[in-house]
Protein backbone atom coordinates (compact mmCIF):
# COMPACT_ATOMS: atom_id res chain seq x y z
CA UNK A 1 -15.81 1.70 3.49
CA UNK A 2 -15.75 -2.03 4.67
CA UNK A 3 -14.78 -1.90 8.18
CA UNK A 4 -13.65 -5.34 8.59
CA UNK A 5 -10.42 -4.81 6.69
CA UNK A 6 -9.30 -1.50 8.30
CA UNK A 7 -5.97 -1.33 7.97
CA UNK A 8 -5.29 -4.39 6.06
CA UNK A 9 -4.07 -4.25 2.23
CA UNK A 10 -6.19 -6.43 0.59
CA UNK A 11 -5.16 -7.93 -2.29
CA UNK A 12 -6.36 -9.91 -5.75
CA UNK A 13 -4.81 -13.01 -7.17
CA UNK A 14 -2.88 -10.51 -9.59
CA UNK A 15 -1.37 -8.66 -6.45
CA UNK A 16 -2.78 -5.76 -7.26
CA UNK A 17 -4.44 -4.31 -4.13
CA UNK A 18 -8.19 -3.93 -3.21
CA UNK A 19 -8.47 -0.15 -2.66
CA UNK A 20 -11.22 -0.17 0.72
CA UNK A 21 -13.00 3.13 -0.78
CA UNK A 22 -14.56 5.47 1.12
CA UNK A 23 -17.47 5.41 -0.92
CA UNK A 24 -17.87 2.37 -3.50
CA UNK A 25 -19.52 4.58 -5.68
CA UNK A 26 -16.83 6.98 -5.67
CA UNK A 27 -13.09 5.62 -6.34
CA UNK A 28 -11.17 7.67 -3.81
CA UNK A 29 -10.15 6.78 -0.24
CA UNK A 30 -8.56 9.97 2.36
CA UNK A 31 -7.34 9.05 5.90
CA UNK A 32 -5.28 10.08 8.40
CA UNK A 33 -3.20 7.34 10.07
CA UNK A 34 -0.06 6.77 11.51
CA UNK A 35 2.72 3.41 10.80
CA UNK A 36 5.09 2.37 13.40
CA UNK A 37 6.93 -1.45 13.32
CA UNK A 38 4.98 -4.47 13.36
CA UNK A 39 1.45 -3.08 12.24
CA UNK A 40 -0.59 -4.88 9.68
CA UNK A 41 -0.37 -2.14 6.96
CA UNK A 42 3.92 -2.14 7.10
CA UNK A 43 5.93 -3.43 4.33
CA UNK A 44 3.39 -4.75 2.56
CA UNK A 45 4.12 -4.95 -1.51
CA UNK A 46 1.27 -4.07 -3.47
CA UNK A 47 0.10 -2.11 -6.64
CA UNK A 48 -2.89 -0.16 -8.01
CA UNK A 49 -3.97 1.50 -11.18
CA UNK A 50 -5.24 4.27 -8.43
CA UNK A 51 -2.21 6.65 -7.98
CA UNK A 52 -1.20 7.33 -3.83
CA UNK A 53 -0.09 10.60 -2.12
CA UNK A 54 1.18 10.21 1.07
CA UNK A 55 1.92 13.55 3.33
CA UNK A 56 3.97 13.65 6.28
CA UNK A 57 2.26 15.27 9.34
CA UNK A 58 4.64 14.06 12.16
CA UNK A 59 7.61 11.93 12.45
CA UNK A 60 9.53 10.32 9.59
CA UNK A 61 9.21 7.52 7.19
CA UNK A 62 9.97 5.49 3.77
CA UNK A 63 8.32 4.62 0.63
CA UNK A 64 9.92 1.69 -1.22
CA UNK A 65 8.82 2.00 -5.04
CA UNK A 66 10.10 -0.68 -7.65
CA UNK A 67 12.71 -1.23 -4.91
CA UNK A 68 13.73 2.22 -4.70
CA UNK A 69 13.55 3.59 -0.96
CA UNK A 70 12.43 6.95 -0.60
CA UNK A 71 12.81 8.89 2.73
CA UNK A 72 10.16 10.92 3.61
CA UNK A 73 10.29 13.64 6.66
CA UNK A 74 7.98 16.17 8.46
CA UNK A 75 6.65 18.45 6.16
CA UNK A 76 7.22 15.66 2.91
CA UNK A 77 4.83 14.02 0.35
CA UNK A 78 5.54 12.10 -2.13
CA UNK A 79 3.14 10.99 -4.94
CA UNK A 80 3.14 7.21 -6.31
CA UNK A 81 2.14 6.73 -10.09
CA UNK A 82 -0.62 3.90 -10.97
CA UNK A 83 0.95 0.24 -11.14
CA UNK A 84 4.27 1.06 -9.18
CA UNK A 85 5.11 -1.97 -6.56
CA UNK A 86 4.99 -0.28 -3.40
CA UNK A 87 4.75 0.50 0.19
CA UNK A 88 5.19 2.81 3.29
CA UNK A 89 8.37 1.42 5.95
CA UNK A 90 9.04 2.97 9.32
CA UNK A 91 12.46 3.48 10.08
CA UNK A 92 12.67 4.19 13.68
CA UNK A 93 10.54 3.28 16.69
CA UNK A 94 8.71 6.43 16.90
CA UNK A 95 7.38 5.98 13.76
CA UNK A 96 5.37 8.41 11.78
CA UNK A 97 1.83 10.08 11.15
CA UNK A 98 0.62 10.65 8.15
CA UNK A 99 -2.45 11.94 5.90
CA UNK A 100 -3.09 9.63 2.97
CA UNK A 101 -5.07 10.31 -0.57
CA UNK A 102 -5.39 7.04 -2.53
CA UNK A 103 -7.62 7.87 -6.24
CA UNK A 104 -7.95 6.59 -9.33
CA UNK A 105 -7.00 9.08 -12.25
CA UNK A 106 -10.41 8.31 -13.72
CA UNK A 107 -12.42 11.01 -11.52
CA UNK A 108 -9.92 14.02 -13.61
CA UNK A 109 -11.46 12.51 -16.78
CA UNK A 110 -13.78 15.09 -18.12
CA UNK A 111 -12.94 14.61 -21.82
CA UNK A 112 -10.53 12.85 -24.20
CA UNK A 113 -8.84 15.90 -24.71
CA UNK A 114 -8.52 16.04 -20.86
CA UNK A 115 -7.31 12.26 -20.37
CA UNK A 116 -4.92 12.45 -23.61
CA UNK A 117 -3.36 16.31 -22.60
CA UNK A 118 -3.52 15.91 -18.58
CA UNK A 119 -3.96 12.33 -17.34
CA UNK A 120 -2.27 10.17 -19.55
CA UNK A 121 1.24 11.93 -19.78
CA UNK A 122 1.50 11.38 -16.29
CA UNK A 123 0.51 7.69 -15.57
CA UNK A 124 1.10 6.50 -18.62
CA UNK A 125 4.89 7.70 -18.21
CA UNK A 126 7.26 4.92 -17.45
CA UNK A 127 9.92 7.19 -16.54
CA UNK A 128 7.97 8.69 -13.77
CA UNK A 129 7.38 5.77 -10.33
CA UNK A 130 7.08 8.74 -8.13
CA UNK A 131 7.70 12.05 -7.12
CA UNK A 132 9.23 13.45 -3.47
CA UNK A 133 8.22 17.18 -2.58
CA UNK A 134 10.63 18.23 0.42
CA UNK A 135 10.94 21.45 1.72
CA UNK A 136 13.88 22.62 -0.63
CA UNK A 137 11.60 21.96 -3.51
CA UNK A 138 8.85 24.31 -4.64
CA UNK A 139 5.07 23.68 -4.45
CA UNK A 140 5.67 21.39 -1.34
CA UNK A 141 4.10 23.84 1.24
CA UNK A 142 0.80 24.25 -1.18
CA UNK A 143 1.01 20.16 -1.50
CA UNK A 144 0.68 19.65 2.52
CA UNK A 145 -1.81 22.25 2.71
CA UNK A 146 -3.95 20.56 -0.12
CA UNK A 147 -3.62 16.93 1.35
CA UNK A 148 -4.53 18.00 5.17
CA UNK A 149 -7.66 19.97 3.60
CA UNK A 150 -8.67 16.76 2.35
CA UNK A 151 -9.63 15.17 5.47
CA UNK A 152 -13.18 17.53 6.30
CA UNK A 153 -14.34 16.69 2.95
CA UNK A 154 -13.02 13.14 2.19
CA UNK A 155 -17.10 12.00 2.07
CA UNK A 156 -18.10 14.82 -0.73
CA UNK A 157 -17.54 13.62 -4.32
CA UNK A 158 -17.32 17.23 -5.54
CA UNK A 159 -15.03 18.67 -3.30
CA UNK A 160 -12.45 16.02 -3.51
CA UNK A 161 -12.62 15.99 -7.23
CA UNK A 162 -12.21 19.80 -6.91
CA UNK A 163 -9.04 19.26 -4.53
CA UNK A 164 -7.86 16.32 -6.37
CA UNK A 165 -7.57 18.75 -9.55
CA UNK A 166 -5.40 21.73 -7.97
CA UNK A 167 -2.67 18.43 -6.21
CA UNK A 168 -2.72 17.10 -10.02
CA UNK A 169 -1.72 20.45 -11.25
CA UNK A 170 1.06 20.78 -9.23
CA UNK A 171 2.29 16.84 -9.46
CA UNK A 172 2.41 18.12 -13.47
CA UNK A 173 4.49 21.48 -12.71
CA UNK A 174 6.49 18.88 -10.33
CA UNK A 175 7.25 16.20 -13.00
CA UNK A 176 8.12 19.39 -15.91
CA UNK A 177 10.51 20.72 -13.03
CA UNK A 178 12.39 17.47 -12.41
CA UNK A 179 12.22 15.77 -16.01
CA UNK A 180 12.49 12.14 -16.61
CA UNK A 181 13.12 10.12 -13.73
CA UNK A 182 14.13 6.85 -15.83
CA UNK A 183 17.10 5.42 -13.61
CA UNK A 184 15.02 5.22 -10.37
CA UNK A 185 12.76 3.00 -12.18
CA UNK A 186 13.00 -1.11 -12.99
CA UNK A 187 12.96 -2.27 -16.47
CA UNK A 188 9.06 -3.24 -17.21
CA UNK A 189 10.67 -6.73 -17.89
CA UNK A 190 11.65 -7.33 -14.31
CA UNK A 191 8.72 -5.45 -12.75
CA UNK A 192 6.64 -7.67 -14.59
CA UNK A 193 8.60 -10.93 -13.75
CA UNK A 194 8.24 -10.19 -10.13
CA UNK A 195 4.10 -9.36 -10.10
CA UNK A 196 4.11 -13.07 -11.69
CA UNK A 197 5.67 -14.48 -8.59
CA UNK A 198 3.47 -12.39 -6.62
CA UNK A 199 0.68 -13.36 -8.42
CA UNK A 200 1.41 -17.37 -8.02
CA UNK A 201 2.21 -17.02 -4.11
CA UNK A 202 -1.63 -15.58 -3.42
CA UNK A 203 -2.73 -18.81 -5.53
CA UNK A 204 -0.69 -21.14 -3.69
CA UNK A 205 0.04 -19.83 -0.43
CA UNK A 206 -2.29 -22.37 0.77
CA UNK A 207 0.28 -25.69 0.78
CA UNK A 208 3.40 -26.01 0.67
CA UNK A 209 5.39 -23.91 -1.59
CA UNK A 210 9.56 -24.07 -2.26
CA UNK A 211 11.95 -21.20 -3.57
CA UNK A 212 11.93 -23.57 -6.98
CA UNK A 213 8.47 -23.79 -7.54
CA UNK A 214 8.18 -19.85 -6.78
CA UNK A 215 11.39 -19.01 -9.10
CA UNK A 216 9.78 -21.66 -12.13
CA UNK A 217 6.50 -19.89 -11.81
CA UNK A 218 8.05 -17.02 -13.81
CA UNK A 219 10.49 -19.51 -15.46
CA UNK A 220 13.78 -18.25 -14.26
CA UNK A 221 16.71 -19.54 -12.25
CA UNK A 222 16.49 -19.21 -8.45
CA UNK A 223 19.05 -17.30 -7.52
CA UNK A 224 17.46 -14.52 -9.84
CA UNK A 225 14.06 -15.03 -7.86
CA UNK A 226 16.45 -13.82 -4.92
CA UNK A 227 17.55 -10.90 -7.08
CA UNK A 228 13.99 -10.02 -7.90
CA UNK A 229 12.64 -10.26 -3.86
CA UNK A 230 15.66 -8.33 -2.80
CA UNK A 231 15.17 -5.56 -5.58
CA UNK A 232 12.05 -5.03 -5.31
CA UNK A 233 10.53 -6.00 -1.50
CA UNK A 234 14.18 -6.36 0.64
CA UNK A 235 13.77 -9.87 1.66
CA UNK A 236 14.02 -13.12 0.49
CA UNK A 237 11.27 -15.35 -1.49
CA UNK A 238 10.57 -17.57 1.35
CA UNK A 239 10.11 -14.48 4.15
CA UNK A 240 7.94 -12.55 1.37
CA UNK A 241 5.65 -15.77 1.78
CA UNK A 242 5.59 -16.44 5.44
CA UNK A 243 4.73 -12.45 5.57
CA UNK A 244 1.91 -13.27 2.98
CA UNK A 245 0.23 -15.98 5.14
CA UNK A 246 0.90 -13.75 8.04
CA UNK A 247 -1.47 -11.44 6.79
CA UNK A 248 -3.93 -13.61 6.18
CA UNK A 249 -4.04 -14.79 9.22
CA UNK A 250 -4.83 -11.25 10.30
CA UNK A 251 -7.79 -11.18 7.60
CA UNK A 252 -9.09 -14.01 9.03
CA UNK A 253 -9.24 -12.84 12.70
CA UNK A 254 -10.73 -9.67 12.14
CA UNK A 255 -13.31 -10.88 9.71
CA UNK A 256 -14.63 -14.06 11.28
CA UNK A 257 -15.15 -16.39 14.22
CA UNK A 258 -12.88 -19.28 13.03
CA UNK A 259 -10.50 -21.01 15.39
CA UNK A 260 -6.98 -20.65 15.56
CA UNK A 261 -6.19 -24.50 14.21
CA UNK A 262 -8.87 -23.38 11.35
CA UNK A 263 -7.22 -20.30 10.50
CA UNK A 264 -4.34 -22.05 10.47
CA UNK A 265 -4.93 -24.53 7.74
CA UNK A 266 -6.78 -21.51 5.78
CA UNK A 267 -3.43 -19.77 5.69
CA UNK A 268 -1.09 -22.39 4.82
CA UNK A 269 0.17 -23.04 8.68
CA UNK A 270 1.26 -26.71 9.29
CA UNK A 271 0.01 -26.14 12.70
CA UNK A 272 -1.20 -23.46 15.19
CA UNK A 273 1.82 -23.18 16.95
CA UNK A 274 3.95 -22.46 14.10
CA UNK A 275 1.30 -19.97 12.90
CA UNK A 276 1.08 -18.11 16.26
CA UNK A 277 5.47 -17.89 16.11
CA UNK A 278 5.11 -16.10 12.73
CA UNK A 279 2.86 -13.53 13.56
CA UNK A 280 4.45 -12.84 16.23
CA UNK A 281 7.53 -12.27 14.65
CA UNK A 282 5.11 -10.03 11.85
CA UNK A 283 3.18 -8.30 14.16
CA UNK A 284 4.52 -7.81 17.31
CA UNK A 285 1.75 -9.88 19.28
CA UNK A 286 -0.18 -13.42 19.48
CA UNK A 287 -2.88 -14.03 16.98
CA UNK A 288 -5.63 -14.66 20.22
CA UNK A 289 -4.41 -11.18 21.86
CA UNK A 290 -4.57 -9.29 18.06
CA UNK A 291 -8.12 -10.65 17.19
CA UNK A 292 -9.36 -9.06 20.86
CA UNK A 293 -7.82 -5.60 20.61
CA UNK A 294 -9.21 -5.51 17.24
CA UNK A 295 -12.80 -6.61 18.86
CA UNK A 296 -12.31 -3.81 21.29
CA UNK A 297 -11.13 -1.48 19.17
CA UNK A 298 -14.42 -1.78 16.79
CA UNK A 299 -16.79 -1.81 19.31
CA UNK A 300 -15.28 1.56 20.62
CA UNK A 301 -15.37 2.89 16.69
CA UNK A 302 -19.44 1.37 16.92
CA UNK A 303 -20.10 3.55 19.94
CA UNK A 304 -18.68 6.51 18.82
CA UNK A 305 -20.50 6.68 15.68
CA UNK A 306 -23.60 5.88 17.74
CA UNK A 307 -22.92 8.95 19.74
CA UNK A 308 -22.25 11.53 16.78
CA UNK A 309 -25.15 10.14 15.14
């Protein structure tokens, strides 16, 4: 795991997100975390080809997939298919915690016959963005118990892959139980439209970019850019980006020693001023006072590990 991005979603140019595994050598990453407003990891739009579970320990909480919000309480999980634009919301002040199991589908493959009869019909199914187990639903206590298990053994290759098999069996009993889920899904046209944009904004973000030049970077009319922000992330083109640079911003103070007026110009800020206002607004403090707890909060992670070693 690379420490210095902790709780950031890191992204490519294509949007897609940067999964910080556990072990590179092993494509699956297990934590137990918590969201509340204004943290770095909130309302961030992103995809994956690895598919995401996300239990409910404490609290409650939202998905938004393909622009779809699902509420998620105590006791909940819901599981997110590869390549579904996503993420987790709070939607109180109390906010929620929450164990988290993010894998790519490739560690089931054992065989062909595996990936074509087991694998495939699930994340290859465009009628299936998600699934919710609540409590009035079957299989949901055996899903929570499977997901907080994880957490002990999230550095053994074998016994995740183990676990990982028994939550896959039930997200297949799951998805025969509820059938096609095709209306809660966009059209792969749209979907696709909108990754575009997304795609163009983390090339760009740098200067100075207008809701035309965003909208003709998928070659469609403005007010459907709007549509397409609104559908599928709840705000508008122009916020989406200021939250983009935002983040950045936080990339750069936790991973270097760069001023704030540097920073600045690296994240497409006209000035530090107007860089510190917007993170503000983002996260809920100044950029100075974020890059020290972050300092302090590492070196207190550095000392404990130097302890249980």
């Amino acid at each position: 795991m690379n420490r210095d991005i902790m709780g950031l979603i890191v992204k490519r140019e294509d949007g897609s997100e940067i999964v910080n595994y556990d072990d590179p050598q092993f494509p699956s990453y297990i934590f137990e975390g918590w969201v509340k407003p204004n943290v770095t990891w909130e309302r961030v739009p992103h995809f994956h080809e690895d598919v995401e579970i996300c239990t409910v320990t404490q609290g409650k909480m939202a998905y938004s997939v393909n622009g779809k919000t699902v509420m998620l309480h105590e006791g909940d999980t819901i599981f997110i298919n590869s390549n579904q634009i996503h993420y987790s919301m709070c939607i109180d002040e109390e906010g929620a915690r929450y164990v988290i199991f993010i894998a790519h589908p490739g560690i089931l493959n054992a065989s062909v016959a595996v990936e074509m009869q087991a694998i495939r019909p699930i994340t290859d199914n465009k009628d299936l963005p998600y699934l919710r187990f609540r409590d009035i639903d079957e299989m949901t206590d055996a899903m929570y118990d499977l997901m907080k298990s994880l957490l002990p053994i999230r550095h053994c290759a074998f016994e995740v892959t183990k676990q990982f098999y028994q939550i896959w069996d039930l997200v297949i009993k799951r998805s025969e139980i509820i059938g096609i889920l095709g209306p809660e899904e966009a059209p792969d046209a749209r979907m696709q439209t909108f990754k575009n944009m997304m795609h163009y904004i983390s090339n760009n973000y740098q200067r100075t970019l207008t809701l035309e030049e965003i909208a003709g970077s998928a070659n469609i009319s403005k007010s459907l850019c709007n549509l397409l922000f609104k559908q599928f992330v709840e705000e508008s083109p122009i916020n989406y980006l200021m939250h983009f640079r935002a983040r950045k911003v936080a990339e750069y103070l936790r991973s270097s020693n760069l001023s704030m007026s540097e920073i600045a110009s690296l994240s497409g800020f006209s000035g530090v001023s107007y860089m510190s206002e917007t993170f503000k607004k983002c996260f809920g403090t100044t950029p100075r006072d974020y890059r020290k707890e972050w300092r302090e909060l590492a070196r207190a992670q550095d000392q404990q590990m130097r302890k249980e070693e």
